[in-house]
PDB file of N, CA and C in Angstrom:
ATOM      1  N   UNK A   1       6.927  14.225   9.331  1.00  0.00           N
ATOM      2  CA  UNK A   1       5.710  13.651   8.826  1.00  0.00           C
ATOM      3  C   UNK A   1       5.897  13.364   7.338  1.00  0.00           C
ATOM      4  N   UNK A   2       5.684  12.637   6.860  1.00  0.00           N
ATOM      5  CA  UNK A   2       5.260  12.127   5.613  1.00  0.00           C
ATOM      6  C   UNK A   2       4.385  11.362   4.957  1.00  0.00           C
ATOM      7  N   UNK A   3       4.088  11.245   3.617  1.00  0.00           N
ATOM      8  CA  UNK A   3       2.781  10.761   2.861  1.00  0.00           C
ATOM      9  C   UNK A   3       3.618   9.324   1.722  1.00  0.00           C
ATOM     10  N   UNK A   4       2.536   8.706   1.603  1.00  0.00           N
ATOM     11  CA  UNK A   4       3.434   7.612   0.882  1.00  0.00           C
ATOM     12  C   UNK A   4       2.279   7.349  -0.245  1.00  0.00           C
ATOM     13  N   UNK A   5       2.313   7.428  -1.377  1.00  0.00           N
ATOM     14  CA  UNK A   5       1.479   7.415  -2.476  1.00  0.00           C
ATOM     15  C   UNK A   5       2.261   6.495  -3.590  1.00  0.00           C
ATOM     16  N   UNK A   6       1.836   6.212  -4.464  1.00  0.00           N
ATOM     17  CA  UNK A   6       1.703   5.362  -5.900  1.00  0.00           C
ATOM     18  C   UNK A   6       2.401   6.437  -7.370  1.00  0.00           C
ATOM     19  N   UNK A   7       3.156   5.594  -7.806  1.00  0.00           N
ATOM     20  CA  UNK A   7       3.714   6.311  -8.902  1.00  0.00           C
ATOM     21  C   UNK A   7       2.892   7.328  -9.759  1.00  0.00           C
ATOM     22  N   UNK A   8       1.408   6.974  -9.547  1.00  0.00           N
ATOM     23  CA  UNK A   8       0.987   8.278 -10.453  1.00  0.00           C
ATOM     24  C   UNK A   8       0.865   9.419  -9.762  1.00  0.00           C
ATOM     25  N   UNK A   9       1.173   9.669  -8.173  1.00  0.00           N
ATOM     26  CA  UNK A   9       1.292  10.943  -7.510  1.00  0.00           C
ATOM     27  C   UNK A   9       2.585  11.614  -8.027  1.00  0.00           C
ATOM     28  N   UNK A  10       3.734  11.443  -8.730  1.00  0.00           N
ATOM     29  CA  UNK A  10       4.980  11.916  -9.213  1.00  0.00           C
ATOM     30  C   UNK A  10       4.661  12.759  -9.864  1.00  0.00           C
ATOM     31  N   UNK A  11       4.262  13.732  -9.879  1.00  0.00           N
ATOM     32  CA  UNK A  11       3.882  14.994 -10.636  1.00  0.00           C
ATOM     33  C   UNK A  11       4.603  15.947  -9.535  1.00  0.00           C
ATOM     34  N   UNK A  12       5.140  16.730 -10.142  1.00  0.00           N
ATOM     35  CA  UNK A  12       5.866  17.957  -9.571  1.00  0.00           C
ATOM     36  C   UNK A  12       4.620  19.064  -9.313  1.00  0.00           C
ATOM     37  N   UNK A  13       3.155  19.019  -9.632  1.00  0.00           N
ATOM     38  CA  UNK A  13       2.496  20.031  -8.566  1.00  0.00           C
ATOM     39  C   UNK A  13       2.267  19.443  -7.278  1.00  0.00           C
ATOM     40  N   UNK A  14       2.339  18.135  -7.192  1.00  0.00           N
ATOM     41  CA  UNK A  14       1.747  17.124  -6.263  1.00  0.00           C
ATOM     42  C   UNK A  14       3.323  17.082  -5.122  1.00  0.00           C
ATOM     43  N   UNK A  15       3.756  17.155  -5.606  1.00  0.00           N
ATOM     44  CA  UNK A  15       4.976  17.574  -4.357  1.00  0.00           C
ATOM     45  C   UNK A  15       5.351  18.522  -4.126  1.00  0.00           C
ATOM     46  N   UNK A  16       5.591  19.571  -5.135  1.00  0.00           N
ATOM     47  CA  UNK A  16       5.420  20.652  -4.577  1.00  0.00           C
ATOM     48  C   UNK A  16       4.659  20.912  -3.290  1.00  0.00           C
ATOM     49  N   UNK A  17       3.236  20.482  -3.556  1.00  0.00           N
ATOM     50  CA  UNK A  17       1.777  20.882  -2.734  1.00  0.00           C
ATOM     51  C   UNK A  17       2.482  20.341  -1.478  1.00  0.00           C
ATOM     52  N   UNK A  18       2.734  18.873  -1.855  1.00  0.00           N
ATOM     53  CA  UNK A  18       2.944  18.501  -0.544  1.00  0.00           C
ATOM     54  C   UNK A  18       3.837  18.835   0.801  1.00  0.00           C
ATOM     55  N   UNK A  19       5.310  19.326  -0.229  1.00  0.00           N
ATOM     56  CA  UNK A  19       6.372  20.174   0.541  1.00  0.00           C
ATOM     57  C   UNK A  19       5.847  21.159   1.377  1.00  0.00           C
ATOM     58  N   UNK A  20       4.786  22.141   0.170  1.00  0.00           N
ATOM     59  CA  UNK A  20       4.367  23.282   0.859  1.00  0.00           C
ATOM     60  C   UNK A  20       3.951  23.638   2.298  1.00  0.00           C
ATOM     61  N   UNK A  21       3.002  22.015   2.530  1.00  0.00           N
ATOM     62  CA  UNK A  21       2.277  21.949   3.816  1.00  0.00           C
ATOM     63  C   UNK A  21       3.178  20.955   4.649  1.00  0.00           C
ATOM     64  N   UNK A  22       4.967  21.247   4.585  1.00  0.00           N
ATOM     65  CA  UNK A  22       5.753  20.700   4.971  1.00  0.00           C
ATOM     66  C   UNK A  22       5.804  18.860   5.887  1.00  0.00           C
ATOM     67  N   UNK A  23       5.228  18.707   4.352  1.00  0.00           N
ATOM     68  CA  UNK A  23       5.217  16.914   5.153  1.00  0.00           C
ATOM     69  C   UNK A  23       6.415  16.644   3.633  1.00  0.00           C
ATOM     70  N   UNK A  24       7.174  15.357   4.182  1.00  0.00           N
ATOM     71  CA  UNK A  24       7.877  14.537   3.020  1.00  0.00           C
ATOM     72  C   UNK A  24       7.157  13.959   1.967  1.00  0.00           C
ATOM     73  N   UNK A  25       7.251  14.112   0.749  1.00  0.00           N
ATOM     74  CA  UNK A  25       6.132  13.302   0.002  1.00  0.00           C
ATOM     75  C   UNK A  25       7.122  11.524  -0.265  1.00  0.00           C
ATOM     76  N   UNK A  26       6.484  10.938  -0.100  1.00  0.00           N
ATOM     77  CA  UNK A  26       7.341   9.200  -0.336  1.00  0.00           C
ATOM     78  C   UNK A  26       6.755   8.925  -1.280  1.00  0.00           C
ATOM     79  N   UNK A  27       6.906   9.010  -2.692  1.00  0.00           N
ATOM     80  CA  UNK A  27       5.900   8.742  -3.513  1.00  0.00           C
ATOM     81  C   UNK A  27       6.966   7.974  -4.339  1.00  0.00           C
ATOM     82  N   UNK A  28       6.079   6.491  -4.946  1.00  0.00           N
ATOM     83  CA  UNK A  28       6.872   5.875  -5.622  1.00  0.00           C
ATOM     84  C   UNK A  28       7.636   6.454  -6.898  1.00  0.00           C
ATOM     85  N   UNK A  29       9.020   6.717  -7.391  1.00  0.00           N
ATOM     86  CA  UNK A  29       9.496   7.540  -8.031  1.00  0.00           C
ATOM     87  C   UNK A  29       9.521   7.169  -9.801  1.00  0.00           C
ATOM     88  N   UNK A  30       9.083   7.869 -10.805  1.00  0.00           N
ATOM     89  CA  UNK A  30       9.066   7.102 -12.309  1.00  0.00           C
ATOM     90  C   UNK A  30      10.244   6.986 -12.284  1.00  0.00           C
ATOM     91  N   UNK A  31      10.518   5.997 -13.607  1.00  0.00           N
ATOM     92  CA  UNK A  31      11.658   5.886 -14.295  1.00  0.00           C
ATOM     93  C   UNK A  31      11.990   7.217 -14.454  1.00  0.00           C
ATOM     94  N   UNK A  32      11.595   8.327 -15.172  1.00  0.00           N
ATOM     95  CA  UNK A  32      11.973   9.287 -16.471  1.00  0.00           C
ATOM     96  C   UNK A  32      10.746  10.200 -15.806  1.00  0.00           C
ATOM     97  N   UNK A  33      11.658  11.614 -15.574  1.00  0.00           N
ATOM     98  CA  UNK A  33      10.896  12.887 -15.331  1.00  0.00           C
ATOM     99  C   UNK A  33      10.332  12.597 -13.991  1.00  0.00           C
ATOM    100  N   UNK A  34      10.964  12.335 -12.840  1.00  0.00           N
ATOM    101  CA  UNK A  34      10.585  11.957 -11.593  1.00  0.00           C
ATOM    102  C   UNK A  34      10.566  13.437 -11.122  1.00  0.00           C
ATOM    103  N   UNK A  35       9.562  13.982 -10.141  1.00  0.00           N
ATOM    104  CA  UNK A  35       9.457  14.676  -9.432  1.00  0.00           C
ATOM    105  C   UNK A  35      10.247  14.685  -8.098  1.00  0.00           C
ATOM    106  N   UNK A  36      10.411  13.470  -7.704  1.00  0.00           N
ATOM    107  CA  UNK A  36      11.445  13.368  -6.758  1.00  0.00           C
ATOM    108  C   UNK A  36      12.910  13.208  -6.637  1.00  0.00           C
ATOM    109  N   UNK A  37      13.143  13.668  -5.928  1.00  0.00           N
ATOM    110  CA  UNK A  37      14.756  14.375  -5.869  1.00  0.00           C
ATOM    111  C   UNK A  37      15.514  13.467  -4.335  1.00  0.00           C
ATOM    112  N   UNK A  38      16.452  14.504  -4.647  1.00  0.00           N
ATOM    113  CA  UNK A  38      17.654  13.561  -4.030  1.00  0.00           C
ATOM    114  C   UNK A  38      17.294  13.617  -2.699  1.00  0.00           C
ATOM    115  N   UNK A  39      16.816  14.905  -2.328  1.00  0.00           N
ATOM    116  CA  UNK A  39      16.097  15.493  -0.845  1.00  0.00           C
ATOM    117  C   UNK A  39      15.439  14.005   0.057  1.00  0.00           C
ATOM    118  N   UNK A  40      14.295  13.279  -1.109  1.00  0.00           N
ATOM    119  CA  UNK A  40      13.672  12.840  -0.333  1.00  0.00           C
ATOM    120  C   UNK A  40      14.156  11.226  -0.461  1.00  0.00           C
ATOM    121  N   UNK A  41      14.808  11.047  -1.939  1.00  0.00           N
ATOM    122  CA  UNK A  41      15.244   9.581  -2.054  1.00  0.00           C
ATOM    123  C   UNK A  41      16.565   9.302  -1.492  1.00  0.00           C
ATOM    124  N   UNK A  42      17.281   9.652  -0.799  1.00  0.00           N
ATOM    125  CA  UNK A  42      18.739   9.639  -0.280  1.00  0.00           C
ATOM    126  C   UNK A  42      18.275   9.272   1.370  1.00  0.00           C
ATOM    127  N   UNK A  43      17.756   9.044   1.895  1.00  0.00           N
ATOM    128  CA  UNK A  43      16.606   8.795   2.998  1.00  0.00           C
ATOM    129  C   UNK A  43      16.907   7.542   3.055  1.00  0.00           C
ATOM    130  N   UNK A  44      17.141   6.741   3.912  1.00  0.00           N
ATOM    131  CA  UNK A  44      16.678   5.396   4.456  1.00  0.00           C
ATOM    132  C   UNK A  44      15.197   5.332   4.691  1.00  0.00           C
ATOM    133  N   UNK A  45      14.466   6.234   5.380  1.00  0.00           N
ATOM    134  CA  UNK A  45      13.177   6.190   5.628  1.00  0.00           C
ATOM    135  C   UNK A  45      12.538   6.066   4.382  1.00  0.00           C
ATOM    136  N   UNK A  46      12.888   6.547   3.032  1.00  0.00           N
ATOM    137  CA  UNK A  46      12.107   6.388   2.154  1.00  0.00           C
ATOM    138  C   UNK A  46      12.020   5.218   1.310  1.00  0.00           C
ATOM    139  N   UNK A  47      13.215   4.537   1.287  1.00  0.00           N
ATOM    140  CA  UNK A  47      13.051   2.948   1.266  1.00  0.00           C
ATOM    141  C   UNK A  47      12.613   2.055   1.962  1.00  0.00           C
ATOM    142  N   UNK A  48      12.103   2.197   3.449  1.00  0.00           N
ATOM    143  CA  UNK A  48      11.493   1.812   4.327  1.00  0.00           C
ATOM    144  C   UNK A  48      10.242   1.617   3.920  1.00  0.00           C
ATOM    145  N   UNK A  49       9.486   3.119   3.358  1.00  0.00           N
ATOM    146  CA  UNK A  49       8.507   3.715   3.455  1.00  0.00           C
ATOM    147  C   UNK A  49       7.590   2.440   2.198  1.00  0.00           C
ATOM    148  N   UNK A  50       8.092   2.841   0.797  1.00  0.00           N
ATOM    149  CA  UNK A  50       8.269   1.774  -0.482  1.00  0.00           C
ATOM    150  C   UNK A  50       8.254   0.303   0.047  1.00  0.00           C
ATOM    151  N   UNK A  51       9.249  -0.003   0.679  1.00  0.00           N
ATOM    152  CA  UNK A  51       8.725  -1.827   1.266  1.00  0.00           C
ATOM    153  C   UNK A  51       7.400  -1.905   1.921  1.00  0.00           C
ATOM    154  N   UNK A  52       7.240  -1.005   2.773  1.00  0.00           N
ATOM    155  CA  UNK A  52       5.914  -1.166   3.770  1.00  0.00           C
ATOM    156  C   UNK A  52       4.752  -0.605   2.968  1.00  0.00           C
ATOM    157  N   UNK A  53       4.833  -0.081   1.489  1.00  0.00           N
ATOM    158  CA  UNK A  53       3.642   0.409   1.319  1.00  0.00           C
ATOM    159  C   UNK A  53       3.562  -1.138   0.161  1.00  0.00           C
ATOM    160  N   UNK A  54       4.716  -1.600  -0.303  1.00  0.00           N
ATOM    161  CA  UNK A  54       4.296  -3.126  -0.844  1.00  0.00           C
ATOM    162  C   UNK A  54       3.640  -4.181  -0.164  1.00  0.00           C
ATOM    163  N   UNK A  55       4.326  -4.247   1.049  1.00  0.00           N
ATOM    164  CA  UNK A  55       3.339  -4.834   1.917  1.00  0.00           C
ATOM    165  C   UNK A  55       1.692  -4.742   1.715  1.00  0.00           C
ATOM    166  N   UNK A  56       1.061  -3.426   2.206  1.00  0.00           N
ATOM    167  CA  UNK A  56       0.187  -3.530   2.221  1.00  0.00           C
ATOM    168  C   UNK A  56      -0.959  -3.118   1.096  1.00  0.00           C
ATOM    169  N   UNK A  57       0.226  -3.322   0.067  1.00  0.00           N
ATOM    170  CA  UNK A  57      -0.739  -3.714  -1.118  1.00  0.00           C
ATOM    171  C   UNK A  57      -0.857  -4.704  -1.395  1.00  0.00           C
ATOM    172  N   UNK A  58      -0.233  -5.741  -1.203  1.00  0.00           N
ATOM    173  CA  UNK A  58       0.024  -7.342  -1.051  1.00  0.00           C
ATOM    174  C   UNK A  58      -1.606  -7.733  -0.933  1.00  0.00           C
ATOM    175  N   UNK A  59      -2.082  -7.221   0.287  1.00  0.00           N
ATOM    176  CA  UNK A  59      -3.503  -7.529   1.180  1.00  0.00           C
ATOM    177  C   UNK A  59      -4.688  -7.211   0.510  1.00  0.00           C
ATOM    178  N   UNK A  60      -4.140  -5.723  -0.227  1.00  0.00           N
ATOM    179  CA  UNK A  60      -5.444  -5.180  -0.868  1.00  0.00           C
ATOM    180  C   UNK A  60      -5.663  -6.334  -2.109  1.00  0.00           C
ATOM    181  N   UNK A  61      -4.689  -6.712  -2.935  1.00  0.00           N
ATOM    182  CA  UNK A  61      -4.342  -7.278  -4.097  1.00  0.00           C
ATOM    183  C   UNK A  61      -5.034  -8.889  -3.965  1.00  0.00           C
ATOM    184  N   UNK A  62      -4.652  -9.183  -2.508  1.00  0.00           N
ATOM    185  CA  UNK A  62      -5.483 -10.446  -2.768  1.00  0.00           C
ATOM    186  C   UNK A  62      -6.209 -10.384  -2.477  1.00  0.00           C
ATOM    187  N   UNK A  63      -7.224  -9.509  -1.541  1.00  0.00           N
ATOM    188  CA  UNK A  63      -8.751  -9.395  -1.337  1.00  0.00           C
ATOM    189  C   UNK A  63      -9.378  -8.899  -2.942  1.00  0.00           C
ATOM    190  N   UNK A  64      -8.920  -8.728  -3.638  1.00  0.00           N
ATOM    191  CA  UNK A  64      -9.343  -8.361  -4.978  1.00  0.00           C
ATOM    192  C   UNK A  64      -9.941  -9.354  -5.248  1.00  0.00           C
ATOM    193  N   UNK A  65      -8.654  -9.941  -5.857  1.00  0.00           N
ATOM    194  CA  UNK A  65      -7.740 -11.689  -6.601  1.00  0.00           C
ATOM    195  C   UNK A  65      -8.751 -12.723  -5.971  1.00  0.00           C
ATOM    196  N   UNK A  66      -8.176 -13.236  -4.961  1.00  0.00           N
ATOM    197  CA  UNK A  66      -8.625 -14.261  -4.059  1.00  0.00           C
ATOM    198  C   UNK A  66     -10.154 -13.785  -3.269  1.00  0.00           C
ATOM    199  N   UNK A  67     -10.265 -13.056  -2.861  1.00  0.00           N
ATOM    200  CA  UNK A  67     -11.192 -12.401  -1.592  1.00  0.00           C
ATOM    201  C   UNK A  67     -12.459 -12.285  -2.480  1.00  0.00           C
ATOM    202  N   UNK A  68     -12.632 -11.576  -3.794  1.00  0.00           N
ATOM    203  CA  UNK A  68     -13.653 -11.448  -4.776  1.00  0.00           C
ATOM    204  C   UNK A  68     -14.152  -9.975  -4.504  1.00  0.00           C
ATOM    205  N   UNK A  69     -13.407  -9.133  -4.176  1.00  0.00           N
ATOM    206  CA  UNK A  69     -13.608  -7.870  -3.988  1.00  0.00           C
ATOM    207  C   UNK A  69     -13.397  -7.625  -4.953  1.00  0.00           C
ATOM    208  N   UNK A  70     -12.843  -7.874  -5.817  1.00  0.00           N
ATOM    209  CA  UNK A  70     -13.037  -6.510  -7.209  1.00  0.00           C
ATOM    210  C   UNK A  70     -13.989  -6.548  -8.167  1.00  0.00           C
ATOM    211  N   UNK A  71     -15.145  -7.702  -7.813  1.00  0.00           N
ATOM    212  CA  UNK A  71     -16.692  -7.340  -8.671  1.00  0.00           C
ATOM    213  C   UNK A  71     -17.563  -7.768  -7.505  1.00  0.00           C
ATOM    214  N   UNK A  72     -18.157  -7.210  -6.534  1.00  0.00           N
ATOM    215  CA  UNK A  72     -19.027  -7.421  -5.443  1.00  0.00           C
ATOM    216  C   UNK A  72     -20.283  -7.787  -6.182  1.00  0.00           C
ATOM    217  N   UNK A  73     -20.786  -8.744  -5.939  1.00  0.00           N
ATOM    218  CA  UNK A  73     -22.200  -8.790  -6.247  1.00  0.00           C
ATOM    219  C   UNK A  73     -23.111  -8.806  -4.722  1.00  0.00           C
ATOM    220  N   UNK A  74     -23.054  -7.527  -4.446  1.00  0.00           N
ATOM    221  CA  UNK A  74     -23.816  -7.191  -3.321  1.00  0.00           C
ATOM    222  C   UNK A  74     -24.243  -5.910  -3.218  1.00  0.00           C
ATOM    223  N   UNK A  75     -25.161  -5.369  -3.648  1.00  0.00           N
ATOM    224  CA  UNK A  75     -25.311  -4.225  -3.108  1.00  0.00           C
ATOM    225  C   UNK A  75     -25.954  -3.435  -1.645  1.00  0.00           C
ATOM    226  N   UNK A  76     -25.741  -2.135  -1.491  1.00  0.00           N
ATOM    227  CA  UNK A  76     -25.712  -1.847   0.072  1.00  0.00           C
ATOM    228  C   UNK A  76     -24.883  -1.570   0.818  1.00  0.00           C
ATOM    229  N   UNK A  77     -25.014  -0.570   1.746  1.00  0.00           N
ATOM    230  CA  UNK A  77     -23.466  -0.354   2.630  1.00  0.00           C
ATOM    231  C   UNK A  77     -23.700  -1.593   3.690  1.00  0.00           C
ATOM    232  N   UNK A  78     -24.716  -1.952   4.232  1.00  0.00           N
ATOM    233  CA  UNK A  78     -23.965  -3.034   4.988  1.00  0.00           C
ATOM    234  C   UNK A  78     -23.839  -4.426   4.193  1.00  0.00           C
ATOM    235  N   UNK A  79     -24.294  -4.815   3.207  1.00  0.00           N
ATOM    236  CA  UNK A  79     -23.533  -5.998   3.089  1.00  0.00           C
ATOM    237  C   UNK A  79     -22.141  -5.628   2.689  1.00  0.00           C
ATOM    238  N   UNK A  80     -22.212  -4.940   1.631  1.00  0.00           N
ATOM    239  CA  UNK A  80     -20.702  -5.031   1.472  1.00  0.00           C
ATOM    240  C   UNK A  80     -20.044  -4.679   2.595  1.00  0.00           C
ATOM    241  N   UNK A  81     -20.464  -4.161   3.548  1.00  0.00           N
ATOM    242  CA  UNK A  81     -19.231  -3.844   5.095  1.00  0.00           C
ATOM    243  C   UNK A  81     -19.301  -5.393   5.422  1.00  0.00           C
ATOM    244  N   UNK A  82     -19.812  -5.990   5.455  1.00  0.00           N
ATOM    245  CA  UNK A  82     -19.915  -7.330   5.534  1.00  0.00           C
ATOM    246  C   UNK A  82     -18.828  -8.231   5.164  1.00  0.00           C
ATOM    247  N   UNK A  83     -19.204  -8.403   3.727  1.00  0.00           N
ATOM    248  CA  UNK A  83     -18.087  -9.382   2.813  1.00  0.00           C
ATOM    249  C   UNK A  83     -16.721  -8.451   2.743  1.00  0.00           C
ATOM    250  N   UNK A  84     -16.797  -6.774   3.054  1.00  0.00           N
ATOM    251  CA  UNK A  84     -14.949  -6.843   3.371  1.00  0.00           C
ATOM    252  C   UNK A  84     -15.038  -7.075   4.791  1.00  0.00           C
ATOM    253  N   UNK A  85     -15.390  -7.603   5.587  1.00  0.00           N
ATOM    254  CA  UNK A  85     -14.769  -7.655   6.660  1.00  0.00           C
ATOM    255  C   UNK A  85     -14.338  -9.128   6.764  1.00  0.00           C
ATOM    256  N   UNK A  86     -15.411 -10.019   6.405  1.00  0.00           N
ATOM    257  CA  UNK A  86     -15.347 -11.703   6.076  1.00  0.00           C
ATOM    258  C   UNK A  86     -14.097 -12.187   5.113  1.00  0.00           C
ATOM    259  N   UNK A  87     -13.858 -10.927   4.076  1.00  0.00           N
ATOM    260  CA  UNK A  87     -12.548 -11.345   3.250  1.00  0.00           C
ATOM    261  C   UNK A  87     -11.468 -10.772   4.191  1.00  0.00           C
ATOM    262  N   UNK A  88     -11.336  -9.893   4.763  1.00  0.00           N
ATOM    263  CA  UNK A  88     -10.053  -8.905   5.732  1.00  0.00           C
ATOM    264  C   UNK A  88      -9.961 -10.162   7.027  1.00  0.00           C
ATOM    265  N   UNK A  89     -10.714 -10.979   7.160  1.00  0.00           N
ATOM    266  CA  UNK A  89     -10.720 -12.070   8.327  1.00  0.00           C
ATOM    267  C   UNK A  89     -10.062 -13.505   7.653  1.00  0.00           C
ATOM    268  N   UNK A  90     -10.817 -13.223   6.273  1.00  0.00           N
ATOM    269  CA  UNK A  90      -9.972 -14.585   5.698  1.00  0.00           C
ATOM    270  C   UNK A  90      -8.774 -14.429   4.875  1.00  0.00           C
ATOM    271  N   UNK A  91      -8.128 -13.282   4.631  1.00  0.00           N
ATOM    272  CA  UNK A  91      -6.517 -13.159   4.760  1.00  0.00           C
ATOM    273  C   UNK A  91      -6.072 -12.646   6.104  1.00  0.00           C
ATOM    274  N   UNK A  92      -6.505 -12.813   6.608  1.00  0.00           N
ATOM    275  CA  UNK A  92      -5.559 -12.255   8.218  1.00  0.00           C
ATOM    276  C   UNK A  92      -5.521 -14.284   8.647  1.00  0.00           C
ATOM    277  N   UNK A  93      -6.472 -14.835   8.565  1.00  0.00           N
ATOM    278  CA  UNK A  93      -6.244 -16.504   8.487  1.00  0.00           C
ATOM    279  C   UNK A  93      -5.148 -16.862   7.570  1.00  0.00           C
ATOM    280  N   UNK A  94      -5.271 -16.690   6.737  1.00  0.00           N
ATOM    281  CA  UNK A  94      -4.416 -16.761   5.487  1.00  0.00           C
ATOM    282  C   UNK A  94      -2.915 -16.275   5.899  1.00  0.00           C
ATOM    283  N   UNK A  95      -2.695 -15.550   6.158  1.00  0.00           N
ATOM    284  CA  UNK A  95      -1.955 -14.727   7.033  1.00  0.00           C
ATOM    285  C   UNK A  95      -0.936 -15.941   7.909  1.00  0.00           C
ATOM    286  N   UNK A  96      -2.216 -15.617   9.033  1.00  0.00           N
ATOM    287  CA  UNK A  96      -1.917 -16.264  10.457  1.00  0.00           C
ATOM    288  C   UNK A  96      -1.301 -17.712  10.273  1.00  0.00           C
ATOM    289  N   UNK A  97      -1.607 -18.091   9.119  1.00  0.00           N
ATOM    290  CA  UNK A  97      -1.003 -19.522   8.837  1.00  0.00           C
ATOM    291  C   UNK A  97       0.377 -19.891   8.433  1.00  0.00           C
ATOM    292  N   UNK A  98       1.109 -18.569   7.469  1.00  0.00           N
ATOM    293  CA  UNK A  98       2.380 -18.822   7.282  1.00  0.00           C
ATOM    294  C   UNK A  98       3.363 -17.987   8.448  1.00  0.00           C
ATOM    295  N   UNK A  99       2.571 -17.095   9.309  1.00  0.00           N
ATOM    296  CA  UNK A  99       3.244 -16.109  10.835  1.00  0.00           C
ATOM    297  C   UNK A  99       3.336 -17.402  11.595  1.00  0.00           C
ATOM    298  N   UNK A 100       2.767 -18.427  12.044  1.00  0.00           N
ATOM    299  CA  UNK A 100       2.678 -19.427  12.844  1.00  0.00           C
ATOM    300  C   UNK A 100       3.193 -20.599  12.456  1.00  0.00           C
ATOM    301  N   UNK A 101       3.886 -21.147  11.343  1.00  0.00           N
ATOM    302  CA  UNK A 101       4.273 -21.993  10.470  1.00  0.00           C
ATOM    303  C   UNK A 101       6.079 -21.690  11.354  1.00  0.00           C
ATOM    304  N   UNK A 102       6.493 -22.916  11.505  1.00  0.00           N
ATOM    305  CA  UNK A 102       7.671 -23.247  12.257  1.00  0.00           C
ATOM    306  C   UNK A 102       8.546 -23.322  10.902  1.00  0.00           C
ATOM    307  N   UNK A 103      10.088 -22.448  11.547  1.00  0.00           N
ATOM    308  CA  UNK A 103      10.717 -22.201  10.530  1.00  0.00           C
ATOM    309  C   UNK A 103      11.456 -23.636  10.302  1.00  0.00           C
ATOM    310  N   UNK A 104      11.676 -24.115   9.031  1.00  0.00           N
ATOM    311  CA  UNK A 104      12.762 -25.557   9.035  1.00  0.00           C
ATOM    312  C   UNK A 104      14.023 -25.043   8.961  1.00  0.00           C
ATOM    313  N   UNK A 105      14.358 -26.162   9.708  1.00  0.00           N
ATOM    314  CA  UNK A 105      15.725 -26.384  10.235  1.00  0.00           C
ATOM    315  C   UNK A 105      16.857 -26.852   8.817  1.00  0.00           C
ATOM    316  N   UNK A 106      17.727 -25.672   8.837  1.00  0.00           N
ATOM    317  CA  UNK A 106      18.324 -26.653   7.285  1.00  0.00           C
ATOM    318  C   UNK A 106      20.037 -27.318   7.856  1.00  0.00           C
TER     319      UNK A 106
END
């Protein structure tokens, strides 16, 4: 089992913790004074782990950007369940357009 977190989880209590309750921590590693060690970065899985968590920040990033999620002018739990679901529909379109796009022939 393992956890996949953002460079500011690199704190050595924060893996520690995490070791403790014996899961892998995948946490993006700093330059300088990394908490993570050879244990967990010598791993194929943990470079795996780092591509796929870019991925799906990709999604969050443009529902921000593009989508207008990062200043809602809506208040309420259901509208805003609303407009993220209307933006999570219009990048999955967004999406669906370059997954379905025929590769050229070179």
């Amino acid at each position: 089992m393992s956890i996949a977190a953002d460079r500011g989880y690199d704190t050595a209590d924060f893996v520690a913790g995490v070791r403790a309750l014996r899961v892998t921590p995948h946490v993006a590693a700093k330059k300088c004074g990394s908490a993570i060690d050879g244990r967990t970065s010598r791993h194929a899985g943990y470079a795996t782990s780092l591509r796929r968590r870019k991925l799906i920040e990709e999604g969050y990033g443009w529902m921000k950007d593009i989508g207008g999620l990062r200043k809602l002018r809506h208040r309420g739990q259901a509208k805003v369940a609303a407009v993220f679901t209307f933006t999570c529909a219009a990048y999955n379109l967004v999406r669906l357009r370059s997954l379905l796009a025929e590769p050229s022939s070179a």
